[in-house]
C-alpha atoms as a PDB file:
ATOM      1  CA  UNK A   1      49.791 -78.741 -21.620  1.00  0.00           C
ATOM      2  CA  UNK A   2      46.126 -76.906 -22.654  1.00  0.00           C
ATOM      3  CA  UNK A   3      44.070 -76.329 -24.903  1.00  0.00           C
ATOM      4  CA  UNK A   4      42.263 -73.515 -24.301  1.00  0.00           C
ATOM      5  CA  UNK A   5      39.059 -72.349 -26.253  1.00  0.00           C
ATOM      6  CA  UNK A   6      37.623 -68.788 -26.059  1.00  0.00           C
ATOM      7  CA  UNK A   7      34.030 -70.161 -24.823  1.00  0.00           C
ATOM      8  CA  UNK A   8      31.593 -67.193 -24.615  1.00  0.00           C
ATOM      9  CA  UNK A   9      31.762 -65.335 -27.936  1.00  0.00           C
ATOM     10  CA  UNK A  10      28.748 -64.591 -29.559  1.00  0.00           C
ATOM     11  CA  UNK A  11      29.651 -61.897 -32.393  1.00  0.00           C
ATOM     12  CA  UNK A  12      32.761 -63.727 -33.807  1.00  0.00           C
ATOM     13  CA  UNK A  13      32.745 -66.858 -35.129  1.00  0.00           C
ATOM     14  CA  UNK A  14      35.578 -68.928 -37.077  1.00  0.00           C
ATOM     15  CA  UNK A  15      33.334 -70.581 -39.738  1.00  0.00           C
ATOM     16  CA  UNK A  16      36.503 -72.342 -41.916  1.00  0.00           C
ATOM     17  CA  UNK A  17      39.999 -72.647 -42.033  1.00  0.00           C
ATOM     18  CA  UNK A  18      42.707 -74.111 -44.119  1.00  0.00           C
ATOM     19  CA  UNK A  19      44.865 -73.161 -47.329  1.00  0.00           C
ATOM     20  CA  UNK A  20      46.594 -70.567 -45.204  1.00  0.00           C
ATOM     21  CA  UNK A  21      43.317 -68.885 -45.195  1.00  0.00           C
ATOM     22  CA  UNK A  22      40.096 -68.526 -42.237  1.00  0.00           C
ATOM     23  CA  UNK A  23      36.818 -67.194 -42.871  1.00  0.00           C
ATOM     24  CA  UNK A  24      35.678 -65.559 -39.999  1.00  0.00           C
ATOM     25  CA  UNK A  25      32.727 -63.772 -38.650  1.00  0.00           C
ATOM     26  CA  UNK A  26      32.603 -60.649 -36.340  1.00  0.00           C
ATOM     27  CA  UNK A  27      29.109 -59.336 -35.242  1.00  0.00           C
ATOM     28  CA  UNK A  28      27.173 -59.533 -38.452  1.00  0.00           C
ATOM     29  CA  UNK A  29      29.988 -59.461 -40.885  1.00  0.00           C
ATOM     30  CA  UNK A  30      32.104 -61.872 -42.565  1.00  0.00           C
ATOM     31  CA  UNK A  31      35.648 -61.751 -43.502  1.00  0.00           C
ATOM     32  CA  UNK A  32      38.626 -63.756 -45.536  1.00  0.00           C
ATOM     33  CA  UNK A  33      42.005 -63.186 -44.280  1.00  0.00           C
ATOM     34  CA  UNK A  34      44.898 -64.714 -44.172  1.00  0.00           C
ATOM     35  CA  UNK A  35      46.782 -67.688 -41.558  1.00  0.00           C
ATOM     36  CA  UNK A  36      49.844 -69.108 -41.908  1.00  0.00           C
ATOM     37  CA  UNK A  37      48.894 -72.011 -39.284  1.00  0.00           C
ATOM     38  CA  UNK A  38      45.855 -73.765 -41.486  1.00  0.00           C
ATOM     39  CA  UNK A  39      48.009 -75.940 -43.513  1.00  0.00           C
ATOM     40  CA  UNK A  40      45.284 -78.201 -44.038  1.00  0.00           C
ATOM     41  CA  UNK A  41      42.342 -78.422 -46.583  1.00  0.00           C
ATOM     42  CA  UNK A  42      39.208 -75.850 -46.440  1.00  0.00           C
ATOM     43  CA  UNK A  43      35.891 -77.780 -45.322  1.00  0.00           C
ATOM     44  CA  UNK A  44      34.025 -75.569 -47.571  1.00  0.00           C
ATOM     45  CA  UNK A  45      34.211 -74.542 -50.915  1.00  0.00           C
ATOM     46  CA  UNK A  46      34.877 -71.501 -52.740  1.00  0.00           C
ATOM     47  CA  UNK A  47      31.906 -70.494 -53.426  1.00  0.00           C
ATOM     48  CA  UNK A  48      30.738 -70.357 -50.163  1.00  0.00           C
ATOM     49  CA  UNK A  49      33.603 -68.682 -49.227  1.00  0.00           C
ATOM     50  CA  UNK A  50      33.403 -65.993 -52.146  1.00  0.00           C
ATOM     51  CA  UNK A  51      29.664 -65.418 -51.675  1.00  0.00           C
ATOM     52  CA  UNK A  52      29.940 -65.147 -48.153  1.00  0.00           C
ATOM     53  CA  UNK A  53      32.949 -62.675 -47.564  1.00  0.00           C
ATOM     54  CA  UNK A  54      32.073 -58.951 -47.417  1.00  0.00           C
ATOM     55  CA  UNK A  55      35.914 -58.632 -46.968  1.00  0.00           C
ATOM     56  CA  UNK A  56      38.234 -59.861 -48.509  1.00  0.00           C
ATOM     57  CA  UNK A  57      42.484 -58.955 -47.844  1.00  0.00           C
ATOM     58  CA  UNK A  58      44.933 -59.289 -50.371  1.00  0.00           C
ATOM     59  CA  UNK A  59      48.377 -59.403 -49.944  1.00  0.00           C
ATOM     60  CA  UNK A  60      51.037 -56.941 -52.005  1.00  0.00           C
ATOM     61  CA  UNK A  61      53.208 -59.095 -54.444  1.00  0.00           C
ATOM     62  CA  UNK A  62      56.087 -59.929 -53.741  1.00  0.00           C
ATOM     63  CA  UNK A  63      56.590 -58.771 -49.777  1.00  0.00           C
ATOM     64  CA  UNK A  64      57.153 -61.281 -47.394  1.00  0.00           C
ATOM     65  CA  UNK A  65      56.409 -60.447 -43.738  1.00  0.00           C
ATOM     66  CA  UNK A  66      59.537 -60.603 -41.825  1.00  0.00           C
ATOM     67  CA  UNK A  67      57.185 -59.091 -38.523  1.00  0.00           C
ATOM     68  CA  UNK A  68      54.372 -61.578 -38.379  1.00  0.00           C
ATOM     69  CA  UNK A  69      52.460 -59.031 -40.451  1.00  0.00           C
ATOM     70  CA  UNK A  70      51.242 -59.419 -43.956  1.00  0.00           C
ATOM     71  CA  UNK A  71      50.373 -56.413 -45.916  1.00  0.00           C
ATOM     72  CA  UNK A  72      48.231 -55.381 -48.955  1.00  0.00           C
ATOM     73  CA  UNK A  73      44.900 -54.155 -48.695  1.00  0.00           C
ATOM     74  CA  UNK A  74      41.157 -54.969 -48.219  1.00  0.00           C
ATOM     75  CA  UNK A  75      38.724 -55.632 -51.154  1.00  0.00           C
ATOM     76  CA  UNK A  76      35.196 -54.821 -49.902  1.00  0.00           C
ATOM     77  CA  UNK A  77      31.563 -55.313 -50.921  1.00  0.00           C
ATOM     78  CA  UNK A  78      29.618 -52.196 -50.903  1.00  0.00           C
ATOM     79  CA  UNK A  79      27.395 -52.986 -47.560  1.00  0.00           C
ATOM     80  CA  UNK A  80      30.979 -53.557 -45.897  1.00  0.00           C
ATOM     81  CA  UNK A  81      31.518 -50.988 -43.616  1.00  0.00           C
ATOM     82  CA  UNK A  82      35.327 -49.287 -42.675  1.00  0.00           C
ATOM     83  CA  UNK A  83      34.602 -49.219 -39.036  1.00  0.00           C
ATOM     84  CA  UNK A  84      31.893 -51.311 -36.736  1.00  0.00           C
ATOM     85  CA  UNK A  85      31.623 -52.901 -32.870  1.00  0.00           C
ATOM     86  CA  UNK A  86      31.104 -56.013 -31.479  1.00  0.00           C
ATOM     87  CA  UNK A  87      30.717 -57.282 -27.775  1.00  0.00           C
ATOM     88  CA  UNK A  88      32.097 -59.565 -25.593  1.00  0.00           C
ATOM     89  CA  UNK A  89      30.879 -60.965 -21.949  1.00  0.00           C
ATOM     90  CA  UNK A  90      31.661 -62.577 -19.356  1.00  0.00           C
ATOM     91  CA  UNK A  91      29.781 -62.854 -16.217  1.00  0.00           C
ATOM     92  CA  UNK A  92      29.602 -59.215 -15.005  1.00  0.00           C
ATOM     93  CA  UNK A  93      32.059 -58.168 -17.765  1.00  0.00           C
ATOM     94  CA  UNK A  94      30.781 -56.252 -20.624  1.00  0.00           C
ATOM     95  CA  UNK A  95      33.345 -55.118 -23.263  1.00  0.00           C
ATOM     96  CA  UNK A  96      32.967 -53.280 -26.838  1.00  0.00           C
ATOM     97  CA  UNK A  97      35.310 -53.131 -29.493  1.00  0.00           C
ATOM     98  CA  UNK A  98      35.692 -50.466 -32.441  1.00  0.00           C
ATOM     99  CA  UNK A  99      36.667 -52.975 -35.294  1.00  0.00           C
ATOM    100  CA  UNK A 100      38.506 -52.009 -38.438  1.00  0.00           C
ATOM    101  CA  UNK A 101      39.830 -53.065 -41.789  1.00  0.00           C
ATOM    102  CA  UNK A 102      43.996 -52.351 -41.369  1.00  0.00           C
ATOM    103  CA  UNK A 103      46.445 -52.257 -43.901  1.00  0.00           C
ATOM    104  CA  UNK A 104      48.033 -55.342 -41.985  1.00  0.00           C
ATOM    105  CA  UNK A 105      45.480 -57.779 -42.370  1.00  0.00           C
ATOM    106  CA  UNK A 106      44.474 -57.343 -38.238  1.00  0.00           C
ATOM    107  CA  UNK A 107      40.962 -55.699 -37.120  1.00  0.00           C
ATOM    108  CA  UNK A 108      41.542 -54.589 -34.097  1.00  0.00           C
ATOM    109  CA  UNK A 109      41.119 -57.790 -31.323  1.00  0.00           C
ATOM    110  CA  UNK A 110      42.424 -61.278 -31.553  1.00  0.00           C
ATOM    111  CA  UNK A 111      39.875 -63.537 -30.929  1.00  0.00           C
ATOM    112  CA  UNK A 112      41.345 -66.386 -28.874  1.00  0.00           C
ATOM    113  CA  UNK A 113      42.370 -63.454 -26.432  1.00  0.00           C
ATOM    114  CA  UNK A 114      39.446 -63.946 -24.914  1.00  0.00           C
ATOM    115  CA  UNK A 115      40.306 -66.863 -22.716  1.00  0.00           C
ATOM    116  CA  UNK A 116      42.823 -65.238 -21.143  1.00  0.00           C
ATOM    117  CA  UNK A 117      40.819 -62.053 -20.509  1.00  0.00           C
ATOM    118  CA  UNK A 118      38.273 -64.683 -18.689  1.00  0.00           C
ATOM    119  CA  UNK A 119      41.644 -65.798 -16.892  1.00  0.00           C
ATOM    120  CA  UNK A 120      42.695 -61.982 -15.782  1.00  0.00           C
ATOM    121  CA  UNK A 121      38.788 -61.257 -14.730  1.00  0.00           C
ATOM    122  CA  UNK A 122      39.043 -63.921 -12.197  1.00  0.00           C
ATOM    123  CA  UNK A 123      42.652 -63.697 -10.935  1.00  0.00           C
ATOM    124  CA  UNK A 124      41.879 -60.038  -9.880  1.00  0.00           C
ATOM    125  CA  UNK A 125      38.781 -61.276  -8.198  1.00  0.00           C
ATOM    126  CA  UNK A 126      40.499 -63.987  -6.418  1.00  0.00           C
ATOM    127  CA  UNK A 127      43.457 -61.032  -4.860  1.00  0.00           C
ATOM    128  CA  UNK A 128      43.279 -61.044  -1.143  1.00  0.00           C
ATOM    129  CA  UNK A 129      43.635 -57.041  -1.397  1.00  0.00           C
ATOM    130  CA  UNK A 130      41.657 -54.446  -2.963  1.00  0.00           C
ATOM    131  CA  UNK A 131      45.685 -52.516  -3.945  1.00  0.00           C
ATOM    132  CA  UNK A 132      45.464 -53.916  -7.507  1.00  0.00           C
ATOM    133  CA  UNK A 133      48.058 -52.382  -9.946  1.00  0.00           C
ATOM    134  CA  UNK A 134      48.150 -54.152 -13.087  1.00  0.00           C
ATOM    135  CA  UNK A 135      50.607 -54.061 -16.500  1.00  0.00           C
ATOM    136  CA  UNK A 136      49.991 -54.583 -19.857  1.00  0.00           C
ATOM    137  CA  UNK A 137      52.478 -54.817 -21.921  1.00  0.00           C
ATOM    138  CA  UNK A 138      52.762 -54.635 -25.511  1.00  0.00           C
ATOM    139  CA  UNK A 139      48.771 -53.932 -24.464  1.00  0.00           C
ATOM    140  CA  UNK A 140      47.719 -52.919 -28.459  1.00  0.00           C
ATOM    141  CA  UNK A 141      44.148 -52.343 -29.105  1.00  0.00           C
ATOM    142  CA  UNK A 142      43.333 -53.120 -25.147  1.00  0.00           C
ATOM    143  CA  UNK A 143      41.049 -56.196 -24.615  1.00  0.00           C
ATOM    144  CA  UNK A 144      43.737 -57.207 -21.316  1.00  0.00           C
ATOM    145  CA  UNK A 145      43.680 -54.154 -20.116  1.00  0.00           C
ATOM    146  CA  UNK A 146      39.658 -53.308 -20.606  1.00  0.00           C
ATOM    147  CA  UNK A 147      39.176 -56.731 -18.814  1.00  0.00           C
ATOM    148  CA  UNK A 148      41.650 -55.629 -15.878  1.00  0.00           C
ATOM    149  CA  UNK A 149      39.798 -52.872 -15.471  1.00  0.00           C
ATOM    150  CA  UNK A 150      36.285 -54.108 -15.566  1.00  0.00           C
ATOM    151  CA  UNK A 151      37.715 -56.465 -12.622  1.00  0.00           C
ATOM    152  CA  UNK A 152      38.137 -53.282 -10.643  1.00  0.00           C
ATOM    153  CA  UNK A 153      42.441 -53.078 -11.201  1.00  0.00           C
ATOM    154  CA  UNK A 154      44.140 -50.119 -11.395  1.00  0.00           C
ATOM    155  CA  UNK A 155      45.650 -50.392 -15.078  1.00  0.00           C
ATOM    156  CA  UNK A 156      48.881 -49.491 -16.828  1.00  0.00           C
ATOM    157  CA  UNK A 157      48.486 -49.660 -20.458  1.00  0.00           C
ATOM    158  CA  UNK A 158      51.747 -49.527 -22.371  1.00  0.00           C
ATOM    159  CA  UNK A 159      52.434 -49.512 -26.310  1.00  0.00           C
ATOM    160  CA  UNK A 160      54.726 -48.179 -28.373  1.00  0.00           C
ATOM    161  CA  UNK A 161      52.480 -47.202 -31.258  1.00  0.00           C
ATOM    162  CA  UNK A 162      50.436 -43.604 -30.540  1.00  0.00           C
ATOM    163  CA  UNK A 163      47.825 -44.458 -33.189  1.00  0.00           C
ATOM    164  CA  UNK A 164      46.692 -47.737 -31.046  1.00  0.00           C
ATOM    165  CA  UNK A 165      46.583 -46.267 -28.097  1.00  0.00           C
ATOM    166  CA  UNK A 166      43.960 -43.894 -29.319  1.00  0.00           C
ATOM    167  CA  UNK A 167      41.877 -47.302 -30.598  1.00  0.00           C
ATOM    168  CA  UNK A 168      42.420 -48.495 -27.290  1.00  0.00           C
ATOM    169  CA  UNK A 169      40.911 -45.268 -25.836  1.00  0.00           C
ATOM    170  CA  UNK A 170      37.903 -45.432 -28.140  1.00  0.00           C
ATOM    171  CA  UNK A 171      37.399 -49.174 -26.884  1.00  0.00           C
ATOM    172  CA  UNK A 172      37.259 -48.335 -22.964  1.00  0.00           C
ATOM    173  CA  UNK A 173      34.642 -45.606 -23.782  1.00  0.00           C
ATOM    174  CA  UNK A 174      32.872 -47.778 -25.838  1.00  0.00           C
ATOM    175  CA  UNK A 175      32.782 -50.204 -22.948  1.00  0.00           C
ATOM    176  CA  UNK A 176      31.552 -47.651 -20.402  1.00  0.00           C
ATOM    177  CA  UNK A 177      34.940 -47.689 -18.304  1.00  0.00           C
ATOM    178  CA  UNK A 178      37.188 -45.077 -17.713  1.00  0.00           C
ATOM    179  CA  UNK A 179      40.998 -44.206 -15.862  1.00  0.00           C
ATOM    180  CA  UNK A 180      43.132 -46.873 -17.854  1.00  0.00           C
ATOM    181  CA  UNK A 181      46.809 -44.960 -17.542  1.00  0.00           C
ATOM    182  CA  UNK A 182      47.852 -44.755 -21.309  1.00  0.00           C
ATOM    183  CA  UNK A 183      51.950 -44.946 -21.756  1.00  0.00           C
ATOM    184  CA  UNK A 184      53.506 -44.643 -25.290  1.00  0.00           C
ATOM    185  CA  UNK A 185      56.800 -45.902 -24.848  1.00  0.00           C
ATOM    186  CA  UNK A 186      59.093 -48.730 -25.561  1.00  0.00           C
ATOM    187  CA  UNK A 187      58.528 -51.570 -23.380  1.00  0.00           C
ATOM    188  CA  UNK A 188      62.082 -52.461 -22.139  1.00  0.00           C
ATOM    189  CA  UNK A 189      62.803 -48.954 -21.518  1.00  0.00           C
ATOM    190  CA  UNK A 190      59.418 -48.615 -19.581  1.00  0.00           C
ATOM    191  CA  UNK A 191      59.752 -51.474 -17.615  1.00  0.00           C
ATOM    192  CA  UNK A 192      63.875 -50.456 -16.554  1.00  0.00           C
ATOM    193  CA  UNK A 193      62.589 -47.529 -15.154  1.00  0.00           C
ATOM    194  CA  UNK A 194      59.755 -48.986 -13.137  1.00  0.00           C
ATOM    195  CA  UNK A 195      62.020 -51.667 -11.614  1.00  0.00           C
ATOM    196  CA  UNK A 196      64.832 -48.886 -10.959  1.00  0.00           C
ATOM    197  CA  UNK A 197      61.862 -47.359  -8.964  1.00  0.00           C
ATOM    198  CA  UNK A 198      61.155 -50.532  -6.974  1.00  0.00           C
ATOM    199  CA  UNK A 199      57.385 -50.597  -8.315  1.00  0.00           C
ATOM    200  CA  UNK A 200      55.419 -53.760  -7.608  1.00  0.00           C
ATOM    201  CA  UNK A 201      52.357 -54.829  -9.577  1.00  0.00           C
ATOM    202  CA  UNK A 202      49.634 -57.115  -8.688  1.00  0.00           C
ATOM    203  CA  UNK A 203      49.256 -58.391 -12.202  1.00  0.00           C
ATOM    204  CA  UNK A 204      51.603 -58.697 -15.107  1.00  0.00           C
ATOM    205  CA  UNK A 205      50.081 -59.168 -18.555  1.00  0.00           C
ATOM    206  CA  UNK A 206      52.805 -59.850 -21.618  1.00  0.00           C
ATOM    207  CA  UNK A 207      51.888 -60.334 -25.065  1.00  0.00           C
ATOM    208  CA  UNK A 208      55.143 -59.065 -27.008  1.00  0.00           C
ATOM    209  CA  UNK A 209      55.422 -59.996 -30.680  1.00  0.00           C
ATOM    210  CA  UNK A 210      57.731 -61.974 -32.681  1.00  0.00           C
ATOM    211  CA  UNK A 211      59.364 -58.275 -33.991  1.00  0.00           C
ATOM    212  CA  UNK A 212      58.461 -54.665 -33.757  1.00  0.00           C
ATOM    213  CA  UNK A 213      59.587 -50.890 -33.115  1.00  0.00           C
ATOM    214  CA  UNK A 214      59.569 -48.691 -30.570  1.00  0.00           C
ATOM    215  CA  UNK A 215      58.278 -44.866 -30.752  1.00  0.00           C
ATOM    216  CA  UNK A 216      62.130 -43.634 -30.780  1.00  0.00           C
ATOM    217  CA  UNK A 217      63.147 -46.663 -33.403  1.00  0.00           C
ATOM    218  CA  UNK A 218      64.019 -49.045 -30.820  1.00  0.00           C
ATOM    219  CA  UNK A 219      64.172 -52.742 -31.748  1.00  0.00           C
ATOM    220  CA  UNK A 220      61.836 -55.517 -30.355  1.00  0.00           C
ATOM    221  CA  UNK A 221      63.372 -59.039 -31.472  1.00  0.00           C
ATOM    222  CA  UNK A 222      61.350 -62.041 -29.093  1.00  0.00           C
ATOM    223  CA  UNK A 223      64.585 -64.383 -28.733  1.00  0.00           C
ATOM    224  CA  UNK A 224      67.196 -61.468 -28.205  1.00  0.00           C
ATOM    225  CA  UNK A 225      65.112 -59.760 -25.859  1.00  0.00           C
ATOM    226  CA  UNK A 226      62.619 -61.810 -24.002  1.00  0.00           C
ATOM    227  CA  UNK A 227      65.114 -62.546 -21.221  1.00  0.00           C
ATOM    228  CA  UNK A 228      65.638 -59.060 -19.866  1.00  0.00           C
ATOM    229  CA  UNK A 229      62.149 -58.900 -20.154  1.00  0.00           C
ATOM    230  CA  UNK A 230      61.219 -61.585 -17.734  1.00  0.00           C
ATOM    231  CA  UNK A 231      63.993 -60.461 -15.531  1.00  0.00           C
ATOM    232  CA  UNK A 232      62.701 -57.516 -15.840  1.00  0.00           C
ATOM    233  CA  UNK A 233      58.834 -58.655 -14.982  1.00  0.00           C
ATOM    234  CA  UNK A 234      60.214 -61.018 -12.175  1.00  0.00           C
ATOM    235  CA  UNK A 235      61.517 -57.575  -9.927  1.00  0.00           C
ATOM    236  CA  UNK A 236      58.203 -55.636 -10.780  1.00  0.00           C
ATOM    237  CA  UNK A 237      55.588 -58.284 -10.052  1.00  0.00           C
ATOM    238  CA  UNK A 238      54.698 -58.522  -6.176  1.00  0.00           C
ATOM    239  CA  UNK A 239      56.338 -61.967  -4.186  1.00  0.00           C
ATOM    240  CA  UNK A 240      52.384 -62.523  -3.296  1.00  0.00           C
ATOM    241  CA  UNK A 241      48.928 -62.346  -4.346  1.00  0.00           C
ATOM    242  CA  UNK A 242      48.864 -61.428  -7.765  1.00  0.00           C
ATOM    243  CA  UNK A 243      49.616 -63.310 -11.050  1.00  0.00           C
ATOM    244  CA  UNK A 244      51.071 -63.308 -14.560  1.00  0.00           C
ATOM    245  CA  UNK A 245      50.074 -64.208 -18.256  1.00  0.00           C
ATOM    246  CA  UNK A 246      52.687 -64.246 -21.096  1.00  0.00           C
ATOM    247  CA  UNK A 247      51.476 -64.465 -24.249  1.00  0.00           C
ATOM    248  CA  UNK A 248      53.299 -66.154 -27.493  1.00  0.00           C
ATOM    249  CA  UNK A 249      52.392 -65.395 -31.272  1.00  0.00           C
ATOM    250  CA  UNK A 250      55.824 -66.347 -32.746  1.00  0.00           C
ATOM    251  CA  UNK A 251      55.509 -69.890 -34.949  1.00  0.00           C
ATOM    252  CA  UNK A 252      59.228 -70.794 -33.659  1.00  0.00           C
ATOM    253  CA  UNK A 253      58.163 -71.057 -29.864  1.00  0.00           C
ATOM    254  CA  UNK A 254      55.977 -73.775 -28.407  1.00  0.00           C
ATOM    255  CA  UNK A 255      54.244 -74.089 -24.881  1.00  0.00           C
ATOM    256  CA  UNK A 256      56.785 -75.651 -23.321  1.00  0.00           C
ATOM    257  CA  UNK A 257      59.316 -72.484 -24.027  1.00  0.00           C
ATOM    258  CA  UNK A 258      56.673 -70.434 -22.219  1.00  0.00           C
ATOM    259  CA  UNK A 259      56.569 -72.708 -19.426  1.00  0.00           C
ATOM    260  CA  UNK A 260      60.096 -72.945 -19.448  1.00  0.00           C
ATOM    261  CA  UNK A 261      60.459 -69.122 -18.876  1.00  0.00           C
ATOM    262  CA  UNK A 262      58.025 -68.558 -16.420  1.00  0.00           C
ATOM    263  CA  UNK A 263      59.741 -71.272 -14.151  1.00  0.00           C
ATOM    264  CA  UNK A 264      62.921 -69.771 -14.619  1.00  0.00           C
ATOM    265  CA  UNK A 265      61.880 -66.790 -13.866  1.00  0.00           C
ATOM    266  CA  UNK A 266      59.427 -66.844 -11.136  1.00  0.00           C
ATOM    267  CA  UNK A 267      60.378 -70.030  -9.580  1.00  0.00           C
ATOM    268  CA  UNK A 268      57.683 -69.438  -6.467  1.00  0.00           C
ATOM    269  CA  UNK A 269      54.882 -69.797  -8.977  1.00  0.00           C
ATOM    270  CA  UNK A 270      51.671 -71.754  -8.213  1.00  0.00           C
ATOM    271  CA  UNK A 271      48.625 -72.979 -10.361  1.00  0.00           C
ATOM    272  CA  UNK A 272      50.677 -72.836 -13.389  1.00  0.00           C
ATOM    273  CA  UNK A 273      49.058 -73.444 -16.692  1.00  0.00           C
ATOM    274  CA  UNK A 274      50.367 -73.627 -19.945  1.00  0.00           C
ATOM    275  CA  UNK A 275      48.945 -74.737 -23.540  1.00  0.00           C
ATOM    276  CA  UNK A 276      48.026 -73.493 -27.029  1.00  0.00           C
ATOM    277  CA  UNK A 277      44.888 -71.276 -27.409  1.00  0.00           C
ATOM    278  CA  UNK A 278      42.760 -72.469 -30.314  1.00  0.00           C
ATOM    279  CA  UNK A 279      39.953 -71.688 -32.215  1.00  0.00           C
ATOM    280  CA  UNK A 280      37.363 -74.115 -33.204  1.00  0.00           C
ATOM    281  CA  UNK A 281      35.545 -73.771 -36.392  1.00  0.00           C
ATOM    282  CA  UNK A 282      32.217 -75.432 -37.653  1.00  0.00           C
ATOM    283  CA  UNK A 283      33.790 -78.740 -39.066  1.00  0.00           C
ATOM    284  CA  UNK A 284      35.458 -79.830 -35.288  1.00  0.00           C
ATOM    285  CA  UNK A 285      39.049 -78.609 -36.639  1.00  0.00           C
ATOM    286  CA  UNK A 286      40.788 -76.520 -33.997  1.00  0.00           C
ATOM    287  CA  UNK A 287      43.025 -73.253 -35.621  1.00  0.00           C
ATOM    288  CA  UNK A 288      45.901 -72.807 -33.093  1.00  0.00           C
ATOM    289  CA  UNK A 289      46.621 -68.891 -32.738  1.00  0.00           C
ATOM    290  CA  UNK A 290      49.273 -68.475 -29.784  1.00  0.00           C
ATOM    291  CA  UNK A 291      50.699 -70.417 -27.102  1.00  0.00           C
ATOM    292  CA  UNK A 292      50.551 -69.120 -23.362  1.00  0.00           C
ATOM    293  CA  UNK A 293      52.249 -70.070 -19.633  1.00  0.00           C
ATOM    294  CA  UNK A 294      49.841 -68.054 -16.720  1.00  0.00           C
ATOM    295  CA  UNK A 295      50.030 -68.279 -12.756  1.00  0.00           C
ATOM    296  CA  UNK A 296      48.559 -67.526  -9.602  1.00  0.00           C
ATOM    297  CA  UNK A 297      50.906 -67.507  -6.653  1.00  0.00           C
END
């Protein structure tokens, strides 16, 4: 097992952590937010926190998240702004993201993405073939699929919610690329019809969530349904040259689950990795935000 660390940021930042809080920065603004992983103690006081934070989200009373998403709303300072961009590059890899304040505490990317969009950037330029279909699943605001595409892959972007495929949209303009295939659909019902179509990908990118809905109502539950889905990934992805990344946020599921599945699953896998991908702040404490399994074969 990894720890991975997102390594060539330079408009976000994750200044402190810890009583279920980080403070974080993105491009030129700071924000408070909540995280149920920082158990521990806050480096730095409130004041700096409070004096720092242009944004601030509060959760409603009384509503537990039973989705992995709190909600409530956003207390601002006047120069905060609803809407701004911020970068991110990696060697020839230049992506933009539109950045916003949503009613479930999220902004639009997830930070500690970014290693694995390093990892997807070089996987396609290590393929033996130029034929480079890729899938991204449960693909939300788009930072897999922008860095697919950058790569030079042929991308299938699939979500079940309409209004994030539009932000994802407004990202690949932003970012100066263009012909990402857009799919609203529920994922198990997308990926049944691919395999009864014998598709093959070059590149299979999963980041499903703990729970969540499909356009038609259809329900996403991570232990009920993750099986199919691998089975599901194992028929669409090619026997050679090409690779996979699955992607944990649930609390209940460790590394070794994720490793677990993908060498159930795809038992011809090579160059497997598997870990935790962190965030370090300012004081040397790492915030773990998912854990991951990825291969090459």
């Amino acid at each position: 097992m990894q720890l991975s660390e997102p390594s060539f940021w330079k408009d976000y930042e994750l200044i402190d952590s810890g009583d279920f809080e980080k403070l974080e920065r993105f491009g030129q603004y700071i924000v408070r937010r909540p995280e149920p992983q920082a158990v521990w103690r806050k480096s730095l006081d409130e004041t700096f926190w409070a004096s720092n934070a242009k944004a601030f989200f509060k959760k409603e009373k009384g509503k537990n998240s039973t989705d992995g998403n709190d909600r409530g709303e956003w207390v601002c300072k006047k120069d905060m702004p609803d809407q701004w961009f911020i970068k991110y590059q990696y060697k020839e890899m230049n992506l933009s993201f539109r950045l916003g304040l949503t009613s479930f505490k999220h902004v639009g990317v997830f930070p500690e993405q970014a290693d694995n969009w390093n990892y997807i950037y070089d996987a396609i330029a290590g393929l033996k073939t130029k034929d480079c279909p890729v899938l991204n699943l449960f693909a939300y605001t788009g930072g897999a699929s922008l860095a697919a595409r950058a790569a030079g892959a042929e991308v299938t972007h699939v979500d079940s919610v309409k209004q994030v495929i539009s932000w994802s949209r407004e990202n690949m303009e932003a970012s100066g690329l263009e012909n990402i295939r857009w799919v609203v659909e529920d994922v198990l019902k997308y990926c049944r019809r691919e395999a009864k179509r014998g598709k093959k990908y070059a590149g299979i990118i999963l980041d499903p969530p703990a729970y969540g809905r499909g356009p038609d109502g259809e329900k996403w539950i991570l232990e009920e349904n993750i099986a199919e889905l691998m089975s599901l990934c194992a028929e669409l992805l090619r026997e050679k040259d090409a690779f996979l990344i699955l992607n944990l946020y649930s609390m209940g599921f460790s590394s070794v689950i994720a490793e677990n599945l993908i060498k159930d699953y795809f038992p011809g896998a090579k160059q497997l990795e598997f870990g935790e991908l962190v965030i370090p702040e300012q004081s040397g404490k790492r915030l773990p935000l998912s854990v991951y399994a990825r291969f090459r074969k």
